[in-house]
C-alpha atoms as a PDB file:
ATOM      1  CA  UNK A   1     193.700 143.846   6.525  1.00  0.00           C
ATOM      2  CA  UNK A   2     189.876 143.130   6.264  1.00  0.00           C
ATOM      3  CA  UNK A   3     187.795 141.393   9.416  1.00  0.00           C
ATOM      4  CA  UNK A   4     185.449 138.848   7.721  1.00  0.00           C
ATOM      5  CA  UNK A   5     181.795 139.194   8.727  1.00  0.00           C
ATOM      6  CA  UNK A   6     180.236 136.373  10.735  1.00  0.00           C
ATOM      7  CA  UNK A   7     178.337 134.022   9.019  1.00  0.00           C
ATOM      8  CA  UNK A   8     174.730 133.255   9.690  1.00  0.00           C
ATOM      9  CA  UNK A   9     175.137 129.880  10.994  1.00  0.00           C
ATOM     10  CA  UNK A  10     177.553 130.895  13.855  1.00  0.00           C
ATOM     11  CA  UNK A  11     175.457 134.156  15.141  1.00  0.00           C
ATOM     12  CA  UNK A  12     172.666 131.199  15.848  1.00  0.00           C
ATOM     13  CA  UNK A  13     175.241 128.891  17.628  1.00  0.00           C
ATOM     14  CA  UNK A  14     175.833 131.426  20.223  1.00  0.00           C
ATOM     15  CA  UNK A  15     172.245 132.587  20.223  1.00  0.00           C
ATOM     16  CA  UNK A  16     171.311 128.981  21.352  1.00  0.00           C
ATOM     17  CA  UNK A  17     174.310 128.613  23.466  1.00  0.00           C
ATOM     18  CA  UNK A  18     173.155 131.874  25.222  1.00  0.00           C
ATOM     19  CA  UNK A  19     169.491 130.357  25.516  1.00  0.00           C
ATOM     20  CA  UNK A  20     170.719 127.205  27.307  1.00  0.00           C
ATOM     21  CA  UNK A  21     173.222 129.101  29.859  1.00  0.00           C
ATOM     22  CA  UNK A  22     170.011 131.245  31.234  1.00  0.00           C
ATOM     23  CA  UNK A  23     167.745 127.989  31.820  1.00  0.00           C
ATOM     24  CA  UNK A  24     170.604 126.235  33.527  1.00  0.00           C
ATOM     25  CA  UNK A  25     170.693 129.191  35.711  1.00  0.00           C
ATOM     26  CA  UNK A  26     167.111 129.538  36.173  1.00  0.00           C
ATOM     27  CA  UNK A  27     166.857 126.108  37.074  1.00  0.00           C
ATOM     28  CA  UNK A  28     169.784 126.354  39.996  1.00  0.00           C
ATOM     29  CA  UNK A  29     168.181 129.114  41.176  1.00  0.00           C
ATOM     30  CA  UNK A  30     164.509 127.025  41.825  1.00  0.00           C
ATOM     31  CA  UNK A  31     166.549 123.987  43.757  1.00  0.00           C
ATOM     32  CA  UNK A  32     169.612 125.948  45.765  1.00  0.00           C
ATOM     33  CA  UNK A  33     168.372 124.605  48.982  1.00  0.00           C
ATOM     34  CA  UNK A  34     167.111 127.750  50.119  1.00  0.00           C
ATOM     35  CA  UNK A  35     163.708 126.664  49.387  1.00  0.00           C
ATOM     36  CA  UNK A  36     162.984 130.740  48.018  1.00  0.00           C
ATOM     37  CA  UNK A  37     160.033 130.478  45.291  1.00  0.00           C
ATOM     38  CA  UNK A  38     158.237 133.294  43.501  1.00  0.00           C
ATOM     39  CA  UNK A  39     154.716 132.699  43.458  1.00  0.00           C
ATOM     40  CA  UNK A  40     153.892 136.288  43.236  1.00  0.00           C
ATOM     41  CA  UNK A  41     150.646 137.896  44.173  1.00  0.00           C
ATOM     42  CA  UNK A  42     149.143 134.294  45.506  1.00  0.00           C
ATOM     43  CA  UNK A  43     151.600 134.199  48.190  1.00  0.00           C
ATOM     44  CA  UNK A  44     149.775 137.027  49.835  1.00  0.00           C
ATOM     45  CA  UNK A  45     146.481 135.304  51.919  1.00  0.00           C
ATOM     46  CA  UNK A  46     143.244 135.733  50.445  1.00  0.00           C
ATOM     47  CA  UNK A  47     140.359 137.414  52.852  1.00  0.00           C
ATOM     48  CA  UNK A  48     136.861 135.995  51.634  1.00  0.00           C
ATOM     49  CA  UNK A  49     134.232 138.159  52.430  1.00  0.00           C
ATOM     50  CA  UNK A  50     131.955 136.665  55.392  1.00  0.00           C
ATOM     51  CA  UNK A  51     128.327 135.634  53.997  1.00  0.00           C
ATOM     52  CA  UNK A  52     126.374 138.421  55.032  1.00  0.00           C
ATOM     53  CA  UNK A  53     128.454 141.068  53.144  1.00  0.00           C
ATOM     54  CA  UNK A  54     130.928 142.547  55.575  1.00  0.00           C
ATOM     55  CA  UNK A  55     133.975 144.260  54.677  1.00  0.00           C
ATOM     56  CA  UNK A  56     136.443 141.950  55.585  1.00  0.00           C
ATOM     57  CA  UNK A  57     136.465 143.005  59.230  1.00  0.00           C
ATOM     58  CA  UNK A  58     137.287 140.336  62.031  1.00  0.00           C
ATOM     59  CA  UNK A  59     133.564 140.356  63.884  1.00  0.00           C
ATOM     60  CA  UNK A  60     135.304 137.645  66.396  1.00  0.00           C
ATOM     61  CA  UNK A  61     136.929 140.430  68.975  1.00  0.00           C
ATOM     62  CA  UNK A  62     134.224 142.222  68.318  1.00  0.00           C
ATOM     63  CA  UNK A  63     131.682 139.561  69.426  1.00  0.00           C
ATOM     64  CA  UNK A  64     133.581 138.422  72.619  1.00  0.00           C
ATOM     65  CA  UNK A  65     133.797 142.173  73.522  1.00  0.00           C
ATOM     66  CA  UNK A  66     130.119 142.371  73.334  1.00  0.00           C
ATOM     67  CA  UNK A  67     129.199 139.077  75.849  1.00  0.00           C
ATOM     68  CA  UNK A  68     132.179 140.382  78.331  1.00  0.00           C
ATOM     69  CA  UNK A  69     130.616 143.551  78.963  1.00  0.00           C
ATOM     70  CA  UNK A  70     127.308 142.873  79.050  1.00  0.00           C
ATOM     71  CA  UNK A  71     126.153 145.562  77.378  1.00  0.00           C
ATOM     72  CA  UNK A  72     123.929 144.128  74.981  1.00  0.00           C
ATOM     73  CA  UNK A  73     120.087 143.437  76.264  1.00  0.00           C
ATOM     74  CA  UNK A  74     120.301 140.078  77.133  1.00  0.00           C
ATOM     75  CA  UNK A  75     122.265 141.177  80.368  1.00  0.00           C
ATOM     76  CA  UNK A  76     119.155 143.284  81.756  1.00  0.00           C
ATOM     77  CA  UNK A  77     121.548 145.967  82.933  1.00  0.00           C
ATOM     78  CA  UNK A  78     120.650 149.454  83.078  1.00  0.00           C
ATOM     79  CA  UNK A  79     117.557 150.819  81.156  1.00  0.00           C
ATOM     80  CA  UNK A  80     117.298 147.626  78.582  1.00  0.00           C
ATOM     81  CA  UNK A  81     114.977 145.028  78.500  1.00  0.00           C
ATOM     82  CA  UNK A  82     116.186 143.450  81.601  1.00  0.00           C
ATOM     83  CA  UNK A  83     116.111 143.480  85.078  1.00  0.00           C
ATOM     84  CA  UNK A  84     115.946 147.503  85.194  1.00  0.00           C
ATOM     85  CA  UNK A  85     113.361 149.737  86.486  1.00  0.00           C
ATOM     86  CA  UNK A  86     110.569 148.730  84.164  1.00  0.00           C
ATOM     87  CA  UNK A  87     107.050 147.480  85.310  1.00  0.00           C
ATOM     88  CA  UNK A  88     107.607 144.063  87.121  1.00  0.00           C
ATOM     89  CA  UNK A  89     109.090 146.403  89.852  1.00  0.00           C
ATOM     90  CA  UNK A  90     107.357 144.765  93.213  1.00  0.00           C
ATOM     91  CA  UNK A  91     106.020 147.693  95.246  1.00  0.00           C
ATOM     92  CA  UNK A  92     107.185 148.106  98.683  1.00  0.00           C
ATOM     93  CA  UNK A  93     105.668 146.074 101.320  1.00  0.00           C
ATOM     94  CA  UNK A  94     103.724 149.547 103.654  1.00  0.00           C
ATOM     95  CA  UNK A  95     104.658 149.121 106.960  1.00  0.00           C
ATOM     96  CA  UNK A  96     102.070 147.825 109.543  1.00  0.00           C
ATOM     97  CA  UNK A  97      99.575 150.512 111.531  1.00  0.00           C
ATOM     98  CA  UNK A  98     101.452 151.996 114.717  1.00  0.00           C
ATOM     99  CA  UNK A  99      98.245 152.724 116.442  1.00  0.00           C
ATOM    100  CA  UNK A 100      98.635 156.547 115.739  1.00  0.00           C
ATOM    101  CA  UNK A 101      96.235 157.128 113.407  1.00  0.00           C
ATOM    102  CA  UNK A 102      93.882 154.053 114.371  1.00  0.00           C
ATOM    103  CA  UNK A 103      92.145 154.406 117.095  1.00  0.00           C
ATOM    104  CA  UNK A 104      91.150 150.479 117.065  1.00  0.00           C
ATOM    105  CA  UNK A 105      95.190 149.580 117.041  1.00  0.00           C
ATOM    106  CA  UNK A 106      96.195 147.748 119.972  1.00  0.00           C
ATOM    107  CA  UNK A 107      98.342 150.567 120.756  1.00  0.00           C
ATOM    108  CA  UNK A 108      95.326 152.703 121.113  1.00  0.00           C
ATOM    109  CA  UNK A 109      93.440 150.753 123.462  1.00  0.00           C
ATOM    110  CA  UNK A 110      92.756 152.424 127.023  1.00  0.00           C
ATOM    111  CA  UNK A 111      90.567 151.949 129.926  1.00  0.00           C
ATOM    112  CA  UNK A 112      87.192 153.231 130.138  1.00  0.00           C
ATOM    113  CA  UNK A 113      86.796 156.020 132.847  1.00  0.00           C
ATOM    114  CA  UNK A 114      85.991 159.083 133.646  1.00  0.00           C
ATOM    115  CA  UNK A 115      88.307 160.976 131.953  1.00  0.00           C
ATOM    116  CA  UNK A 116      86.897 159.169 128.588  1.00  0.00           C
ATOM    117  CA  UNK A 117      83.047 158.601 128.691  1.00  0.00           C
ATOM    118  CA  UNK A 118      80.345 159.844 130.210  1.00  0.00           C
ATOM    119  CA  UNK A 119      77.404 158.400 132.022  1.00  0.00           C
ATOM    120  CA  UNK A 120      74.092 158.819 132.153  1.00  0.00           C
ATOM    121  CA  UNK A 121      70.856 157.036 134.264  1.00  0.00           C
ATOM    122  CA  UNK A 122      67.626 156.884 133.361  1.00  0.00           C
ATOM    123  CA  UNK A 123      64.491 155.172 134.969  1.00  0.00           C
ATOM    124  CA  UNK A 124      62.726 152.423 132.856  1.00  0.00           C
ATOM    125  CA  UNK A 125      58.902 151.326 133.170  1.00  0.00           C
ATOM    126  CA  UNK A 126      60.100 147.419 132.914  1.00  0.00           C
ATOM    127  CA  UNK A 127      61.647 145.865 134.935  1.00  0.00           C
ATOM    128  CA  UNK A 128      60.334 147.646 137.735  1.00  0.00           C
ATOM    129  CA  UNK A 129      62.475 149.267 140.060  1.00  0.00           C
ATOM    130  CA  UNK A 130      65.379 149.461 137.304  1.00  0.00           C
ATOM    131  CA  UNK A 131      67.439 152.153 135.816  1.00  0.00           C
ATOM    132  CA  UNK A 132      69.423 151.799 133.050  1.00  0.00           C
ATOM    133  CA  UNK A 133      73.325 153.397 132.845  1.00  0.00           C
ATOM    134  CA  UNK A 134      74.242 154.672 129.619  1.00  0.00           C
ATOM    135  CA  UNK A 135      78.144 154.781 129.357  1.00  0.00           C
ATOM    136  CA  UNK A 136      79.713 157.090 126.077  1.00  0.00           C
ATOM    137  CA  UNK A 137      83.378 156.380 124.738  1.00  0.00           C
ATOM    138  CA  UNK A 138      83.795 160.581 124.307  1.00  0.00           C
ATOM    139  CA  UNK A 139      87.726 160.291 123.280  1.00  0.00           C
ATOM    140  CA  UNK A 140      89.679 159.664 120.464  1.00  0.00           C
ATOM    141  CA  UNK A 141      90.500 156.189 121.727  1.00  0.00           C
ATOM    142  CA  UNK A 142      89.180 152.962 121.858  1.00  0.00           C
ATOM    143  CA  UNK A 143      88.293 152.124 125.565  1.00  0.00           C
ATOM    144  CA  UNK A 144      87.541 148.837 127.372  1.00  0.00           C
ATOM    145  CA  UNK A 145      85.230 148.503 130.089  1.00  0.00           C
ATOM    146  CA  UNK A 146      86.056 145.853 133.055  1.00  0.00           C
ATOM    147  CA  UNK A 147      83.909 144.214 135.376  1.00  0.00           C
ATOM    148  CA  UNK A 148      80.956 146.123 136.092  1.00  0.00           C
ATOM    149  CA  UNK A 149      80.192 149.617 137.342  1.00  0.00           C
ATOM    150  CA  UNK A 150      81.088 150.299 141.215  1.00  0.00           C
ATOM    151  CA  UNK A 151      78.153 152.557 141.946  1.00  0.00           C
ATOM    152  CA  UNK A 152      77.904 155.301 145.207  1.00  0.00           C
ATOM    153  CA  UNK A 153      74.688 156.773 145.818  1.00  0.00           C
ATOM    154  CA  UNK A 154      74.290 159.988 148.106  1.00  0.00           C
ATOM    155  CA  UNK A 155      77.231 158.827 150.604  1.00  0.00           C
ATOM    156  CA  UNK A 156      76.931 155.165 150.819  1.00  0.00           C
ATOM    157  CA  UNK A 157      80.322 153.548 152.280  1.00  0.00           C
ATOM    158  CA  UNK A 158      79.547 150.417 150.527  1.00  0.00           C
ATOM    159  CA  UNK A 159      78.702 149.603 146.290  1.00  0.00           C
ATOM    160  CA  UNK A 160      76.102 147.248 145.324  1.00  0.00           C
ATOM    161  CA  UNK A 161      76.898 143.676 144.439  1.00  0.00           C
ATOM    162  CA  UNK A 162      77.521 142.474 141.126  1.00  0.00           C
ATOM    163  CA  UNK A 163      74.490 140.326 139.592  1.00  0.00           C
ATOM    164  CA  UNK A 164      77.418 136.904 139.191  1.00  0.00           C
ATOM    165  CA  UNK A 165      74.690 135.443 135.639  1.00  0.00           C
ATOM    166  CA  UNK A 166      75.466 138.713 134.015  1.00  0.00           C
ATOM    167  CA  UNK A 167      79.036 138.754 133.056  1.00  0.00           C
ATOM    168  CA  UNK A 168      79.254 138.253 129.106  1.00  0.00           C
ATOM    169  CA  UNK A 169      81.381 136.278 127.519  1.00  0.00           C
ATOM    170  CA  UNK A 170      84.340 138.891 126.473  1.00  0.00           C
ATOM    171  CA  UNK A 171      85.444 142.370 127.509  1.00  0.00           C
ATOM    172  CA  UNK A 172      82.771 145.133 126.812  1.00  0.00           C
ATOM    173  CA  UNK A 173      85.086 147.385 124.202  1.00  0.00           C
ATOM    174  CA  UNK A 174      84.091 150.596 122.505  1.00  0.00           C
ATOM    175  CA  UNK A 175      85.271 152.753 119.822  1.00  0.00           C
ATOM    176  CA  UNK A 176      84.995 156.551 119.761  1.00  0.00           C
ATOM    177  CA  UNK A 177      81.457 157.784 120.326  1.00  0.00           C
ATOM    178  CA  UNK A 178      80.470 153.889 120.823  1.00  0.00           C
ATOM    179  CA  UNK A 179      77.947 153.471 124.354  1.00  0.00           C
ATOM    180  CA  UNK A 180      77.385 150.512 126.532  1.00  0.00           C
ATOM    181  CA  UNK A 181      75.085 149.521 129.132  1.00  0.00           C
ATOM    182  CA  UNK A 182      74.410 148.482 132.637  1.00  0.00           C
ATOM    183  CA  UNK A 183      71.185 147.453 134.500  1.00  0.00           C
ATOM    184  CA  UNK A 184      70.420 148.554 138.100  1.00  0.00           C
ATOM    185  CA  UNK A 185      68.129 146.607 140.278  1.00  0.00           C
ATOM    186  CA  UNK A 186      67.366 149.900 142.549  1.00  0.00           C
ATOM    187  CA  UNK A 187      64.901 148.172 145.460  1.00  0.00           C
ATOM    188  CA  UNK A 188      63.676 144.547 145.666  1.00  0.00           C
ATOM    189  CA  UNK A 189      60.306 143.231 144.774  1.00  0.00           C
ATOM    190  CA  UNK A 190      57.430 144.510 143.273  1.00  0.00           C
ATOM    191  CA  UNK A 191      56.858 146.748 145.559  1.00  0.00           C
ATOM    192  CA  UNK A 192      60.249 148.036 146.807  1.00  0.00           C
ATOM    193  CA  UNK A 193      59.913 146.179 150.137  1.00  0.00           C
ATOM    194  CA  UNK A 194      63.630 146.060 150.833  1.00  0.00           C
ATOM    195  CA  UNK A 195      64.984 146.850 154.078  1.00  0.00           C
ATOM    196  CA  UNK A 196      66.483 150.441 154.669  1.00  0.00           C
ATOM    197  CA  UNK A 197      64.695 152.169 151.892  1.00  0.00           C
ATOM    198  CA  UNK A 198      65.582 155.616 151.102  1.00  0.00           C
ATOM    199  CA  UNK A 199      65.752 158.129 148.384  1.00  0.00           C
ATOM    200  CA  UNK A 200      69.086 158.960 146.531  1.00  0.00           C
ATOM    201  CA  UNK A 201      69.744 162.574 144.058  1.00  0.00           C
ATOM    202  CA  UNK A 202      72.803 161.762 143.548  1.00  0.00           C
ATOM    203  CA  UNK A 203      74.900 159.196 141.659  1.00  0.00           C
ATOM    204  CA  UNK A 204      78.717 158.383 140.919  1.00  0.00           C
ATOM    205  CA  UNK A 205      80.052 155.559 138.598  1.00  0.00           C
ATOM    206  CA  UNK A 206      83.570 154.232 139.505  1.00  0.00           C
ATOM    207  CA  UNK A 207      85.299 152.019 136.773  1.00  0.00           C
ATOM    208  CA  UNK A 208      87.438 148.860 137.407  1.00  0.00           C
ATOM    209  CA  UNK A 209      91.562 148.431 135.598  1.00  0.00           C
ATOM    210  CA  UNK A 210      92.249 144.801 133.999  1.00  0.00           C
ATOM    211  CA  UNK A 211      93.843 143.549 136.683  1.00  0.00           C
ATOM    212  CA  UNK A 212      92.505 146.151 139.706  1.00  0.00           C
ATOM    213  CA  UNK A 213      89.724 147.314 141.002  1.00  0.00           C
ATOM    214  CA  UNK A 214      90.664 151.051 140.115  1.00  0.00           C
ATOM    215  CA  UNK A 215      89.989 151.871 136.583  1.00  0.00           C
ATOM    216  CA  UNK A 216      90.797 155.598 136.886  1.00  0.00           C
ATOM    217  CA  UNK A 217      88.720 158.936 137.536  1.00  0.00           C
ATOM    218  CA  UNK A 218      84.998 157.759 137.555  1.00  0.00           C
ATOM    219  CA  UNK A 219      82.177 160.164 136.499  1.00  0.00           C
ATOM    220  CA  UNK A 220      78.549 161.756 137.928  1.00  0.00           C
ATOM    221  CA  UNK A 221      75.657 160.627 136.558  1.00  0.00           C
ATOM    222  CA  UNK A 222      72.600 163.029 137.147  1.00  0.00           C
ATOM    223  CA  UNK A 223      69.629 162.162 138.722  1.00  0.00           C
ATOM    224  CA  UNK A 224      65.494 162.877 138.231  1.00  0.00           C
ATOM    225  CA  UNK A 225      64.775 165.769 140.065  1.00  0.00           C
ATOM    226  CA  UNK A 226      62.949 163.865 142.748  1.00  0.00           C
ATOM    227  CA  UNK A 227      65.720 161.272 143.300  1.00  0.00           C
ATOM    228  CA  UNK A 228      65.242 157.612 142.795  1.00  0.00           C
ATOM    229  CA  UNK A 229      64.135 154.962 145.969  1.00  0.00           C
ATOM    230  CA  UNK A 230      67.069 152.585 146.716  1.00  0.00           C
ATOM    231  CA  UNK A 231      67.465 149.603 149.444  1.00  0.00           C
ATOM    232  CA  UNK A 232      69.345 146.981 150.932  1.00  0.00           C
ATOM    233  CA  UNK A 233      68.538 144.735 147.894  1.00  0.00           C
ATOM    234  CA  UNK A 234      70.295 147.422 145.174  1.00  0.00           C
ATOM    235  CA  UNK A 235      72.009 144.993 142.420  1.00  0.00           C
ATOM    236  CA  UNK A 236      74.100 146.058 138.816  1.00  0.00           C
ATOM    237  CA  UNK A 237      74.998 144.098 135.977  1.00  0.00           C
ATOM    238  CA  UNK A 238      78.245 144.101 134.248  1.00  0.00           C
ATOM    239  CA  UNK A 239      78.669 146.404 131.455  1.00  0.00           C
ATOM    240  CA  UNK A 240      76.795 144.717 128.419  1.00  0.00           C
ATOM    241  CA  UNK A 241      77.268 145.049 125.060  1.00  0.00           C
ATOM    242  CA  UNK A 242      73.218 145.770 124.266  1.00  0.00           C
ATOM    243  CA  UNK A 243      70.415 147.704 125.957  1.00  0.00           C
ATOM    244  CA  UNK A 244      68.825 144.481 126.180  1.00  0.00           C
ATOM    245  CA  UNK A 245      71.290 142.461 127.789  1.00  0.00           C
ATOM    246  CA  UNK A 246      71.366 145.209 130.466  1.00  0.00           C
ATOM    247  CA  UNK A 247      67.656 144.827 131.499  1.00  0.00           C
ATOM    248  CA  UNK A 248      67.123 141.320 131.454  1.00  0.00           C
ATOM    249  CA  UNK A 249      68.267 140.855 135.046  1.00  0.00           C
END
């Protein structure tokens, strides 16, 4: 028994039956309420390159990281361009002079006497009958010198009076190897006709405190040879400031 060939016009029947089966499928597939599409290599999301030719990298973390930490030189930490150790530094304020090294500090200052200075006398051709004391500031201190000098000559009980117009208008003070002066009216008159008139060789200087009338140690001033002629009328001056000052009275 012989099986007949197919004809031509039936192998193109099932051809196009085959062709319509596939897009029925095809299209069941695309609306199954599952909502699954192929778009292929799109579906994937695109990373644009930023505008000033990165990689791709996210420079957002790595921003934020950079403020937080403070690392960068607007935060003036540590040897940048901040607030570190460069030049606007302020220097350190020096502390103020403690006297030790300054002999003019007020934590310097002591009282003249004799322990500090030394005195000397010495006659003067005008005004007569005068002698002028020369007191030296021989430590490392400044000294002041109070009131005027309390003067014993030979072994007097008593000092001369104070002349009252000669007191200046501050404390006489002097620095290390600085002198002062006092003027000593030795005998009244022209003549030295005071009462009780003698002749003196010798010749201490007492010093007064601030507040007392002891000042400390005082000091020997020598004497010409022959002694000077004293009497009832012998008169100082307060410590002056100026040779001058000292022999105007």
């Amino acid at each position: 028994m012989s099986i007949a060939a197919p004809t031509r016009s039936r192998v193109r029947l099932l051809t196009a039956a085959a062709t319509v089966a596939l897009a029925a499928l095809s299209l069941t597939a695309c609306n199954n309420g599952d909502g699954v599409r192929d778009e292929g290599a799109s579906q994937q999301p695109s990373k644009s390159a930023p505008a000033g030719g990165d990689s791709g990298k996210d420079t957002s973390a790595g921003s934020t990281t950079g403020d937080k930490t403070g690392t960068g030189t607007d935060t003036g930490t540590g040897s940048g361009n901040g607030t570190g150790s460069g030049a606007t530094t302020k220097p350190k304020p020096q502390p103020a002079s403690t006297g030790k090294n300054n002999p003019t500090a007020a934590t310097s200052r002591v009282t003249c006497n004799g322990s500090t200075v030394k005195v000397t006398a010495q006659s003067v051709s005008r005004p007569v009958n005068h002698m002028l004391l020369t007191v030296t500031n021989t430590g490392s201190k400044r000294c002041d010198l109070y009131g005027y000098p309390a003067l014993r000559f030979g072994e007097a009980q008593s000092v001369p009076p104070v002349i009252d117009d000669s007191q200046p208008q501050a404390v006489v003070s002097l620095s290390p190897g600085q002198s002062a002066y006092a003027g000593v009216a030795l005998s009244g008159g022209d003549d030295g006709g005071g009462a009780n008139g003698r002749t003196e060789k010798t010749l201490e200087a007492f010093f007064q405190g601030r507040n007392t009338n002891d000042g400390g140690p005082g000091a020997k001033a020598a004497l010409p040879a022959k002694g000077v002629y004293v009497d009832d009328s012998l008169k100082v001056t307060y410590w002056q400031q100026s040779m001058s000052d000292a022999l105007t009275w």
